[in-house]
N, C-alpha and C. Protein backbone atom coordinates (compact mmCIF):
# COMPACT_ATOMS: atom_id res chain seq x y z
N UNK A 1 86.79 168.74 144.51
CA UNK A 1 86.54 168.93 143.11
C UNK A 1 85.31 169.84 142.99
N UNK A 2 84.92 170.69 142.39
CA UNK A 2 84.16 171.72 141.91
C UNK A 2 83.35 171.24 141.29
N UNK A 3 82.16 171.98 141.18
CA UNK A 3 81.12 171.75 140.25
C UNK A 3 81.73 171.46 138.71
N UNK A 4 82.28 172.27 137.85
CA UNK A 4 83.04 172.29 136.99
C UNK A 4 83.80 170.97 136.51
N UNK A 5 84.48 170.59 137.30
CA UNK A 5 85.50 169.73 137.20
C UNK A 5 84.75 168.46 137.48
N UNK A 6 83.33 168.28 137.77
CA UNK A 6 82.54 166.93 137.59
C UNK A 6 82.04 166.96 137.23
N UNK A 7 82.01 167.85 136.19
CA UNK A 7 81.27 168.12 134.68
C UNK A 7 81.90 167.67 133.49
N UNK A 8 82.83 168.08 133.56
CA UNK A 8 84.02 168.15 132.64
C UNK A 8 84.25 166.31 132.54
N UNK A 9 84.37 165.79 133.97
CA UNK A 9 84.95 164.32 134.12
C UNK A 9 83.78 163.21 134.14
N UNK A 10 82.26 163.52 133.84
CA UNK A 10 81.25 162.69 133.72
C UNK A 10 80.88 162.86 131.77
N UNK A 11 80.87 164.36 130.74
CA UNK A 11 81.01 164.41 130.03
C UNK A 11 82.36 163.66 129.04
N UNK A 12 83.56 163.42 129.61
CA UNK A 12 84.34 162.20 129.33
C UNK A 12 84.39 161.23 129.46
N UNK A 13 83.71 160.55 130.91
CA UNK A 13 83.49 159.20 130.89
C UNK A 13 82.39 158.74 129.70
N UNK A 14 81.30 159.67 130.02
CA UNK A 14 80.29 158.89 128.82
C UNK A 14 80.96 159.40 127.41
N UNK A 15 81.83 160.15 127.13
CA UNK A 15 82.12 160.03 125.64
C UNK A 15 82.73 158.71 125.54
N UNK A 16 83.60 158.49 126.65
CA UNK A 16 84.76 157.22 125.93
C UNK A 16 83.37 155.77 126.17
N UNK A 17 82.85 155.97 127.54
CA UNK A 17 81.66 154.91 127.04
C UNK A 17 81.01 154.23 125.73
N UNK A 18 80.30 155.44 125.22
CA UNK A 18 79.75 155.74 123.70
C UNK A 18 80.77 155.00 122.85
N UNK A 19 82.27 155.46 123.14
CA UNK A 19 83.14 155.23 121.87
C UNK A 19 83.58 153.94 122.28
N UNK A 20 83.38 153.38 123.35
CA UNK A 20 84.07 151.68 123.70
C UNK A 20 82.46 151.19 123.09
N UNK A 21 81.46 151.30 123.29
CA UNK A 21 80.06 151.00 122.82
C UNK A 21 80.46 150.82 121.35
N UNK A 22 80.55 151.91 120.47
CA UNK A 22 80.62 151.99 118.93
C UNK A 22 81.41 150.92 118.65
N UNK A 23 82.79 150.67 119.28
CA UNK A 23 83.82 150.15 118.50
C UNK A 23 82.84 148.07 118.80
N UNK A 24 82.84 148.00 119.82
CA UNK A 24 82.71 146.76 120.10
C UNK A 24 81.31 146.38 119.40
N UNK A 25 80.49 147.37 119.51
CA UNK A 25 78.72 146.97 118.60
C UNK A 25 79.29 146.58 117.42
N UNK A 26 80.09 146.74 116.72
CA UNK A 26 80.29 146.38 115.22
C UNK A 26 80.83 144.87 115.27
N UNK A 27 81.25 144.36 116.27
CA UNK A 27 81.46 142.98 116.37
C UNK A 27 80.14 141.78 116.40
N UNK A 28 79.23 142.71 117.43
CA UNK A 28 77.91 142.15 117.83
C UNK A 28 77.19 142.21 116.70
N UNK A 29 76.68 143.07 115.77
CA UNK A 29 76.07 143.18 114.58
C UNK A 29 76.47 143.01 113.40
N UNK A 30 77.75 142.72 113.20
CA UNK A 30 78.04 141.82 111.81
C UNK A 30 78.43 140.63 112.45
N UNK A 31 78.58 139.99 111.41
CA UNK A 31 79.26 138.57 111.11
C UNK A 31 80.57 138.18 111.17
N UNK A 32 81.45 137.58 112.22
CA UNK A 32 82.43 137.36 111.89
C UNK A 32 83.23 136.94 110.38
N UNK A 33 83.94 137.70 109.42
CA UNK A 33 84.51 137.34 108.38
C UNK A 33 85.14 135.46 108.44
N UNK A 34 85.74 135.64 109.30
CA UNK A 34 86.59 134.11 109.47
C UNK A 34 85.66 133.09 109.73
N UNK A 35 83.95 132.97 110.22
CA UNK A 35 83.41 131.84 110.12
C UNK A 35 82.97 131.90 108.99
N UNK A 36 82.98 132.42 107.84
CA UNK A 36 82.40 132.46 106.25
C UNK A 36 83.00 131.56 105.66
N UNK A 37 82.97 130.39 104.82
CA UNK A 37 84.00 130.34 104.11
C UNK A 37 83.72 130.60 102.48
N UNK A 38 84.76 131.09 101.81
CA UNK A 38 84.59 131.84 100.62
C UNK A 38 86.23 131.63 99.73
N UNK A 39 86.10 131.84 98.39
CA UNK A 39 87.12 131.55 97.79
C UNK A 39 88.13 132.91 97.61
N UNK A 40 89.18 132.59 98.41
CA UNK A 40 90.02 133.61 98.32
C UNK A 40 90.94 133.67 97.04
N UNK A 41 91.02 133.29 96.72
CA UNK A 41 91.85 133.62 95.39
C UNK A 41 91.00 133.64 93.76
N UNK A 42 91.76 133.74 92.87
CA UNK A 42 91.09 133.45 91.60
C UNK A 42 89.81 132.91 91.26
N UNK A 43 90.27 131.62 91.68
CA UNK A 43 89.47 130.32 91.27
C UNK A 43 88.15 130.55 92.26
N UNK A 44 87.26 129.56 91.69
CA UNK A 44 86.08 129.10 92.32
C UNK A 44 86.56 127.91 93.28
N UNK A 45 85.10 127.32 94.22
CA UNK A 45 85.21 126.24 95.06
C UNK A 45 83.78 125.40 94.88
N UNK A 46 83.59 124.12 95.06
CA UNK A 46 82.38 123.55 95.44
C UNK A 46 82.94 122.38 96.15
N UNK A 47 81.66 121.57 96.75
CA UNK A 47 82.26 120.24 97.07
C UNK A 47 81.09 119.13 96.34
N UNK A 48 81.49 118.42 95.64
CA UNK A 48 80.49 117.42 94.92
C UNK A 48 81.01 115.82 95.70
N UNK A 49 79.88 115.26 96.49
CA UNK A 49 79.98 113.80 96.99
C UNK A 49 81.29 114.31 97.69
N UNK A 50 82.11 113.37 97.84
CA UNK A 50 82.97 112.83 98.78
C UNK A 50 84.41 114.03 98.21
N UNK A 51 84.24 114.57 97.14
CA UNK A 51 85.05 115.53 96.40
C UNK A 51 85.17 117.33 96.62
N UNK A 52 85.93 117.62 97.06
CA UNK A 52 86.09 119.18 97.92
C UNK A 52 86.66 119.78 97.05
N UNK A 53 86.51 120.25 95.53
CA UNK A 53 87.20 121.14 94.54
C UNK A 53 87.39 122.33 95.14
N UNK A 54 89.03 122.89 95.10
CA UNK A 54 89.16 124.52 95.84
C UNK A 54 89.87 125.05 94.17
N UNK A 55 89.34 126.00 94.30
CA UNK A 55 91.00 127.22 93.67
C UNK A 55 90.58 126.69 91.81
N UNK A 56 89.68 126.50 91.18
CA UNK A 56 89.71 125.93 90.35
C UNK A 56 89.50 126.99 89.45
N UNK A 57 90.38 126.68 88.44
CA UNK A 57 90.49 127.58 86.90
C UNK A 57 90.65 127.00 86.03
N UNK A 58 90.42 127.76 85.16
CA UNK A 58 90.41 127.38 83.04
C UNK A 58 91.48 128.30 82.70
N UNK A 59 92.67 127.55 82.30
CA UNK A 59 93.66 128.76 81.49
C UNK A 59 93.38 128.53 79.82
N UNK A 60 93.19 129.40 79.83
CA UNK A 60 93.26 129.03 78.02
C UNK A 60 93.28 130.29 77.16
N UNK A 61 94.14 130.11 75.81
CA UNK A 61 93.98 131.58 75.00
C UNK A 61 92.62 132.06 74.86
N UNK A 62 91.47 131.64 74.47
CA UNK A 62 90.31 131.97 74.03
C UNK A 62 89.24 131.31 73.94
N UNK A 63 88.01 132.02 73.61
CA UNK A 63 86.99 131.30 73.61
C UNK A 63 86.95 130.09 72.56
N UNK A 64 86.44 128.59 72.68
CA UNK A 64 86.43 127.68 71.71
C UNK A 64 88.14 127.21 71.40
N UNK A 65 89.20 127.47 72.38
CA UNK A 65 90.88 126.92 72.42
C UNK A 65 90.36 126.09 73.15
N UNK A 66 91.60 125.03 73.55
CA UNK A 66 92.09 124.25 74.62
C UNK A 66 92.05 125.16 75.71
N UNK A 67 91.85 124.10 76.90
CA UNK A 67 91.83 124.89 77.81
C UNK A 67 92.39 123.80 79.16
N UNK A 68 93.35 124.56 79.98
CA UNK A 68 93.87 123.22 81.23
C UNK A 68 93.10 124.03 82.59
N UNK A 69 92.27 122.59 83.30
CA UNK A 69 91.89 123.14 84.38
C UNK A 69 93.24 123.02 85.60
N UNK A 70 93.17 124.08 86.53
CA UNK A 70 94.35 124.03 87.71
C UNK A 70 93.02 123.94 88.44
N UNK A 71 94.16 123.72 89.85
CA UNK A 71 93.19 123.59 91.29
C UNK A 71 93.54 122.52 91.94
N UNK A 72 92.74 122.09 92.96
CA UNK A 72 92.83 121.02 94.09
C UNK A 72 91.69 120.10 93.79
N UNK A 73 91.53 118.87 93.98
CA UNK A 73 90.83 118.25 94.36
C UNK A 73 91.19 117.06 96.00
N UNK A 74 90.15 117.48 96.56
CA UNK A 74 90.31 116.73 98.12
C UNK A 74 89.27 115.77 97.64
N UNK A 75 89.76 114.18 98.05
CA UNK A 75 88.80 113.06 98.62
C UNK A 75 88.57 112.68 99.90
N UNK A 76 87.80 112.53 100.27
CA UNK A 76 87.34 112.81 102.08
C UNK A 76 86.85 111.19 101.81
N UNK A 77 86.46 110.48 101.17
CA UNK A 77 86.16 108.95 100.88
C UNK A 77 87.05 107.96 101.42
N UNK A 78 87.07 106.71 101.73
CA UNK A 78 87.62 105.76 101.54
C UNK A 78 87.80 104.70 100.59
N UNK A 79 87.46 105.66 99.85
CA UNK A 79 88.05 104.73 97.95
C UNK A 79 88.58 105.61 97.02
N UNK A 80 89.19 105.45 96.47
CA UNK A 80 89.62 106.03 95.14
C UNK A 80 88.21 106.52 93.96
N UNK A 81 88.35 107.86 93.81
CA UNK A 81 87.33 108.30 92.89
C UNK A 81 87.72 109.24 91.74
N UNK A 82 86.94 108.81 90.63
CA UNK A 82 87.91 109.88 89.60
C UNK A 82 86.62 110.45 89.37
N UNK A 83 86.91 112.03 89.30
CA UNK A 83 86.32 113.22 88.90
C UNK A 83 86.53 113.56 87.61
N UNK A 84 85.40 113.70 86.81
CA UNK A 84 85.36 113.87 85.29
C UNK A 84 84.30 115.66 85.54
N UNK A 85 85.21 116.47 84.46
CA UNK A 85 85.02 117.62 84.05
C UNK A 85 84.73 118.00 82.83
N UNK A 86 83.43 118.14 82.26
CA UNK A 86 82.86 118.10 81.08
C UNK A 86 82.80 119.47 80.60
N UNK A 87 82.89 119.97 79.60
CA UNK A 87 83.52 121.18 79.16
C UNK A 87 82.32 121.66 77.65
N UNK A 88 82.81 122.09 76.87
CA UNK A 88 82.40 122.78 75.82
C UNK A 88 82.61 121.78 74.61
N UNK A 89 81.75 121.70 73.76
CA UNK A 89 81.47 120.56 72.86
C UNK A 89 82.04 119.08 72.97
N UNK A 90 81.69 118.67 73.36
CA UNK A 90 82.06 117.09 74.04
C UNK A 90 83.82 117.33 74.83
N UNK A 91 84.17 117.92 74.82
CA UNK A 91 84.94 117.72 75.78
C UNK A 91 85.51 117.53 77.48
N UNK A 92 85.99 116.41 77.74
CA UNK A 92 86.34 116.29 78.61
C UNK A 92 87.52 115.76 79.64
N UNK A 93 87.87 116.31 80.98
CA UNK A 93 89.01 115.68 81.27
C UNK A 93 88.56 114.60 82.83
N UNK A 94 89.59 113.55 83.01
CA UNK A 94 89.32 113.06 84.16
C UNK A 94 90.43 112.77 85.17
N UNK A 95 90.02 112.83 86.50
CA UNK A 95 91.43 113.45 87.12
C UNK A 95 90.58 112.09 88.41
N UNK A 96 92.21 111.41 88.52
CA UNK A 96 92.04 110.43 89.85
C UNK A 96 92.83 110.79 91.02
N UNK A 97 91.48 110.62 91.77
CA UNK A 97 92.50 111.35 93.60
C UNK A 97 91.66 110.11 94.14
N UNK A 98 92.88 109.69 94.69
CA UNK A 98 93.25 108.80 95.75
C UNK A 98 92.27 108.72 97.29
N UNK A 99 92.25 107.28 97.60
CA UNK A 99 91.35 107.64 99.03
C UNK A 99 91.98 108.66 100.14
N UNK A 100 91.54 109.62 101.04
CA UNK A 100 91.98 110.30 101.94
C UNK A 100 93.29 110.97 101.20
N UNK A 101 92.92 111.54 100.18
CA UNK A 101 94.12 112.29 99.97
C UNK A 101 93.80 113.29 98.93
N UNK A 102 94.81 114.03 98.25
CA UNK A 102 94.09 115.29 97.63
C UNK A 102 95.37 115.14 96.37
N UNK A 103 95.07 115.48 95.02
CA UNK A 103 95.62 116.09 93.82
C UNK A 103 95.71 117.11 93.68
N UNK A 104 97.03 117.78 92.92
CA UNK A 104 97.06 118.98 92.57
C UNK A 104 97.01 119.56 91.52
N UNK A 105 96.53 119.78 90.63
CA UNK A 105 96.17 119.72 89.13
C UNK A 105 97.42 120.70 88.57
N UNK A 106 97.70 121.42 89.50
CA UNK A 106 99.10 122.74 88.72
C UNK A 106 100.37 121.98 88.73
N UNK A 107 100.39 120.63 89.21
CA UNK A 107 101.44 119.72 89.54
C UNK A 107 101.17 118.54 88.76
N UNK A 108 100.25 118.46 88.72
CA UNK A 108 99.79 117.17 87.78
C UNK A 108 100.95 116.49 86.77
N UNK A 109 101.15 115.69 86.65
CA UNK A 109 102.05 114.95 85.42
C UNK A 109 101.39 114.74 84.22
N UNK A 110 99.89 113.97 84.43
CA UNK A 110 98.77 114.32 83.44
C UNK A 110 97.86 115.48 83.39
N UNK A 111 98.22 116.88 83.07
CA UNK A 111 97.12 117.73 83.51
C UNK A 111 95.30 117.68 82.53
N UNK A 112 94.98 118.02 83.47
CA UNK A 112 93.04 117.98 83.28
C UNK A 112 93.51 119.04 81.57
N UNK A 113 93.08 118.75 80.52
CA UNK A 113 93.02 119.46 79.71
C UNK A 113 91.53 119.50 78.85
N UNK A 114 91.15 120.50 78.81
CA UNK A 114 89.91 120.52 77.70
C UNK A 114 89.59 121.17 76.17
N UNK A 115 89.55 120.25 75.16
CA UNK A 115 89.71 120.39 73.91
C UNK A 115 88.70 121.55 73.37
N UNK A 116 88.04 122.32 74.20
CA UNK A 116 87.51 123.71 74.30
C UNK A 116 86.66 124.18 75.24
N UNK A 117 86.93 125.34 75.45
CA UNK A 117 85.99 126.05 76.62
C UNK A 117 85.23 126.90 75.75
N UNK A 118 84.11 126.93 76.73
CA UNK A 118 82.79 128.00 76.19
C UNK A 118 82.94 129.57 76.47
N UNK A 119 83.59 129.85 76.99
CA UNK A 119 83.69 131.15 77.53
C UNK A 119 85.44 131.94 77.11
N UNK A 120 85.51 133.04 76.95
CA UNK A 120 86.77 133.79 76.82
C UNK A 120 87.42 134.10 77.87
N UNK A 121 88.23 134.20 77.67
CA UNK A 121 89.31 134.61 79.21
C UNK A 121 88.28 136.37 79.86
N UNK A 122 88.51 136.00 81.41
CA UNK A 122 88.23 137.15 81.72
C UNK A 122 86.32 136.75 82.36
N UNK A 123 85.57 135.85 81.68
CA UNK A 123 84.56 135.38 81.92
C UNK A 123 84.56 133.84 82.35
N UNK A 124 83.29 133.93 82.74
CA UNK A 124 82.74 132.56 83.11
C UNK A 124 82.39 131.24 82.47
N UNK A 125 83.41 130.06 82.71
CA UNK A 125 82.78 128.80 82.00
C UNK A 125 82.16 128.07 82.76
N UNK A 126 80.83 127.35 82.05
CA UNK A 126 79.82 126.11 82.74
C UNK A 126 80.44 124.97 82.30
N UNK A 127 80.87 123.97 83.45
CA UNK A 127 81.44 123.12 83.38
C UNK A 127 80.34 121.97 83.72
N UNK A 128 80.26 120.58 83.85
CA UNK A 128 79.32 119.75 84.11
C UNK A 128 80.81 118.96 85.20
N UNK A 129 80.23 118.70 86.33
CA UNK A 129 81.58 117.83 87.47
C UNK A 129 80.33 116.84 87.38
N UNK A 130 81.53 115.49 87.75
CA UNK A 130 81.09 114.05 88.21
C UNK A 130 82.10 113.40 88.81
N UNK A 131 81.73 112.82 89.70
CA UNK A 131 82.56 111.68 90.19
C UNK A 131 81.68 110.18 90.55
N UNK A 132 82.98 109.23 90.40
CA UNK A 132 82.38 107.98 90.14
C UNK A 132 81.74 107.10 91.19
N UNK A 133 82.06 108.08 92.28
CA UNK A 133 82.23 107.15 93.85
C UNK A 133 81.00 107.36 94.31
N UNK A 134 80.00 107.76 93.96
CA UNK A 134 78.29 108.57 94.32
C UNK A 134 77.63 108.60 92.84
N UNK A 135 78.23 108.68 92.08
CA UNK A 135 77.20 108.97 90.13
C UNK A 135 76.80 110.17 90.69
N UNK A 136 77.46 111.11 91.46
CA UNK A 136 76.64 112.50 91.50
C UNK A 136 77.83 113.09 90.26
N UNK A 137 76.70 114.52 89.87
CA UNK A 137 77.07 115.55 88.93
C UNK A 137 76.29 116.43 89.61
N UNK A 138 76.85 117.92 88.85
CA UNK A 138 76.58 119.18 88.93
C UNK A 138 76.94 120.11 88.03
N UNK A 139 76.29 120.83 87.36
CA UNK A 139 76.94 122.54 86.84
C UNK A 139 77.91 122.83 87.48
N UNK A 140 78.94 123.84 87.34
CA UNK A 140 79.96 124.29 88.15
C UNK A 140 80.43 125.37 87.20
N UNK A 141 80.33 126.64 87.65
CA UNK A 141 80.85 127.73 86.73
C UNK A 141 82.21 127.95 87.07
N UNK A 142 83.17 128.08 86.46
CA UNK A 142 84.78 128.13 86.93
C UNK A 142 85.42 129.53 86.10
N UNK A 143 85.84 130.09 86.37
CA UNK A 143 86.53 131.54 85.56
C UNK A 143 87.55 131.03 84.56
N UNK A 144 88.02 132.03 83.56
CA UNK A 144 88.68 131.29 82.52
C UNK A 144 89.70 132.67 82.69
N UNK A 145 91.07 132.00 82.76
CA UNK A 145 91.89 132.99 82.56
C UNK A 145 93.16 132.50 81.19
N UNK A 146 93.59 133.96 80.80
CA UNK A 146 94.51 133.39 80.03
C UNK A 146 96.12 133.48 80.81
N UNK A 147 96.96 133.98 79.64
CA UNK A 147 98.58 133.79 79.92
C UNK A 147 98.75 135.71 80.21
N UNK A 148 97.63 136.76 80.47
CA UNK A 148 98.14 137.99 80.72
C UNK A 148 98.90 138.09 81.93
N UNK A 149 98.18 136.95 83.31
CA UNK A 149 99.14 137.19 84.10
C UNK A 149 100.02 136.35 83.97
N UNK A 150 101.16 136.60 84.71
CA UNK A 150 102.43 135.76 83.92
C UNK A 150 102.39 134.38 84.94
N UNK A 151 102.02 134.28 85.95
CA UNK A 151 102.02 133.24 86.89
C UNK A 151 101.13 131.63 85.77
N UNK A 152 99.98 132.55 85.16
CA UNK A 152 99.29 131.61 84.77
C UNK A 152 99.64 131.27 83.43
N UNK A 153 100.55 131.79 82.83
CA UNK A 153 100.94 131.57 81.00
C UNK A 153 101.69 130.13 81.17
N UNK A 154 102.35 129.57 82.33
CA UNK A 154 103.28 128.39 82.00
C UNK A 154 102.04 127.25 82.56
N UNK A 155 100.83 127.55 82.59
CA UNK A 155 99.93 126.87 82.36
C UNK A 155 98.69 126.53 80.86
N UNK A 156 99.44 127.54 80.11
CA UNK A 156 98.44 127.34 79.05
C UNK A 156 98.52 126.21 77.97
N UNK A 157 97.62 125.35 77.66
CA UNK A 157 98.06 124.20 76.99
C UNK A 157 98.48 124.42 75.80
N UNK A 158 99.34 123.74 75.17
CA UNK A 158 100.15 123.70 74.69
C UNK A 158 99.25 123.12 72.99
N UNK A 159 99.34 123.83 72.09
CA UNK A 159 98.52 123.11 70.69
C UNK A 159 99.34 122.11 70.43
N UNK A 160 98.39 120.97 69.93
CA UNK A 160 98.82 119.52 69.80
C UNK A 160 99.53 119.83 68.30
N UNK A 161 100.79 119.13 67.69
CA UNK A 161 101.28 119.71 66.45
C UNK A 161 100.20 119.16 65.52
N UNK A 162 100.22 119.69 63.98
CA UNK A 162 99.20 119.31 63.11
C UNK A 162 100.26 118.39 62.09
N UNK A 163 99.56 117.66 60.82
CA UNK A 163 100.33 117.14 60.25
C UNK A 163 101.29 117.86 59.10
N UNK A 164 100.86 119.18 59.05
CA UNK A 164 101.69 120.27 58.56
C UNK A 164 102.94 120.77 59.20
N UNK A 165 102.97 120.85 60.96
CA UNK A 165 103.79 121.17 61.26
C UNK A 165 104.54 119.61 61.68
N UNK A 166 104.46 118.87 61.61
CA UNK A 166 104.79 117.72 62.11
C UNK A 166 105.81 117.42 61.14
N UNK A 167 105.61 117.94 59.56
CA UNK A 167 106.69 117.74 57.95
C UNK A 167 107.36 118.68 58.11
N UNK A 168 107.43 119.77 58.46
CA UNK A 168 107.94 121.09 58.58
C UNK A 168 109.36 121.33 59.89
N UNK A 169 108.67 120.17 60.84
CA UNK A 169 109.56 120.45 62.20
C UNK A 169 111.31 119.83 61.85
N UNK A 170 112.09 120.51 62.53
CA UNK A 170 113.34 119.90 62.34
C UNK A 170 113.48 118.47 62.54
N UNK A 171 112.56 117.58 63.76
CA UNK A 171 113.27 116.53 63.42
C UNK A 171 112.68 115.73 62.19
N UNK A 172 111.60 116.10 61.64
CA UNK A 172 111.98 115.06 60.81
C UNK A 172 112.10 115.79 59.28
N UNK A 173 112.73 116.84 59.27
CA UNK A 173 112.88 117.37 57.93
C UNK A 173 113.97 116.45 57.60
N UNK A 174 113.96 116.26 56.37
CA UNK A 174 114.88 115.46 55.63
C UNK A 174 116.57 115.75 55.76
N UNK A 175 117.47 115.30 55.98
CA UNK A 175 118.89 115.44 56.37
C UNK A 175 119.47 115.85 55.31
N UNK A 176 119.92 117.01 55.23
CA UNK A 176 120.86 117.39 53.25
C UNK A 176 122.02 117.00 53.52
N UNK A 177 122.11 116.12 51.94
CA UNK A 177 123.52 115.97 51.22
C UNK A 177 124.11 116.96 51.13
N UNK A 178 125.23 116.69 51.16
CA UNK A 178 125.92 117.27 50.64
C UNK A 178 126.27 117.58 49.53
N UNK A 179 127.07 118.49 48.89
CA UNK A 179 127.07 118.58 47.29
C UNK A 179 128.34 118.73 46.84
N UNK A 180 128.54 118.10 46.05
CA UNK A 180 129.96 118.19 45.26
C UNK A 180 130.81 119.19 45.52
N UNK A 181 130.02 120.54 45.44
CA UNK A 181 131.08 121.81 45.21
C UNK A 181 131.39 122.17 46.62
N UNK A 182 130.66 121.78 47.52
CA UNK A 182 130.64 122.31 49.35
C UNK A 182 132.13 121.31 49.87
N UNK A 183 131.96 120.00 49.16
CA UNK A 183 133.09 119.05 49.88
C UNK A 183 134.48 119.10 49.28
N UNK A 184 134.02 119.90 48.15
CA UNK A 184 135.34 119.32 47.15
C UNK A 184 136.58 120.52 47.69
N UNK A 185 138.17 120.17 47.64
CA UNK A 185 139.34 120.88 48.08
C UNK A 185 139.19 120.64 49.71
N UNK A 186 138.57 120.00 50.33
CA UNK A 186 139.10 119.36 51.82
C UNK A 186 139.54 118.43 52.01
């Protein structure tokens, strides 16, 4: 081999050196992503006492509407604890999860509903969490979405009827007679 040609082949080893160096230093000097943990979707996360809230949201039309919280709640306890979610002018909902086991609030049969949120879709509501199994509480800011995306509209609560629409609704509008001239020649 020539002068040349162990020039040529020491100027390549240390390039690819350098470039196996570059690629792998970026492992050594950041942070692995996967030991973080962080809320991947929508919703927010905290864990209050024995209670592991993931994925948690406010659907609701607007600021000062009803509003249904979705999400998870995990109990890591060996008792039954109900988590109460305090909302915007005295409102509140309370949701019971079971020892060693977890609720799903988007499944719920009773869902968490709140008779108003402080915040408009698109922003942030301050919620007050408690559970009964510790008397701990906390602030908890949770995002408020409405029905734009369509996944979340067959979550929006539903207005309770008023006593206007309650006279108005078919079942109990009054049943019509019939009238002389409609029955008569059959």
């Amino acid at each position: 081999m020539n002068r040349g040609q162990r020039g040529k082949l020491a100027m390549a080893t240390a390039a690819l050196g350098i470039g196996l160096l570059s690629v792998t230093g970026c492992g050594y000097i950041n942070p692995q992503q996967t030991s973080e943990q962080y809320s991947a979707s929508d919703g927010t996360r905290t864990d209050l006492g024995a209670l592991e809230l993931r994925n948690f949201i406010i659907i609701a039309d607007g600021e000062d509407k009803p509003g249904r919280v979705i999400g998870a709640v995990y109990n890591t306890s060996s008792k039954d604890v109900v988590l109460t979610i305090k909302g915007a002018a005295g409102s509140q909902a309370e949701v019971p999860v079971k020892q060693k086991s977890y609720t799903m609030l988007n499944d719920s049969t009773a869902p968490a509903i709140l008779s108003a949120v402080s915040a408009k879709p698109g922003s942030m509501a301050e919620v007050t969490i408690s559970e009964d199994g510790t008397s701990q509480d906390a602030k908890f800011k949770v995002p408020v979405m409405d029905g734009t995306i369509t996944d979340y509209k067959a979550y929006l609560p539903t207005p309770e009827p008023t006593s206007t629409d309650a006279a108005t609704s078919p079942e109990t509008a009054p049943a019509e007679t019939p009238t002389p001239s409609s029955t008569a020649g059959h």
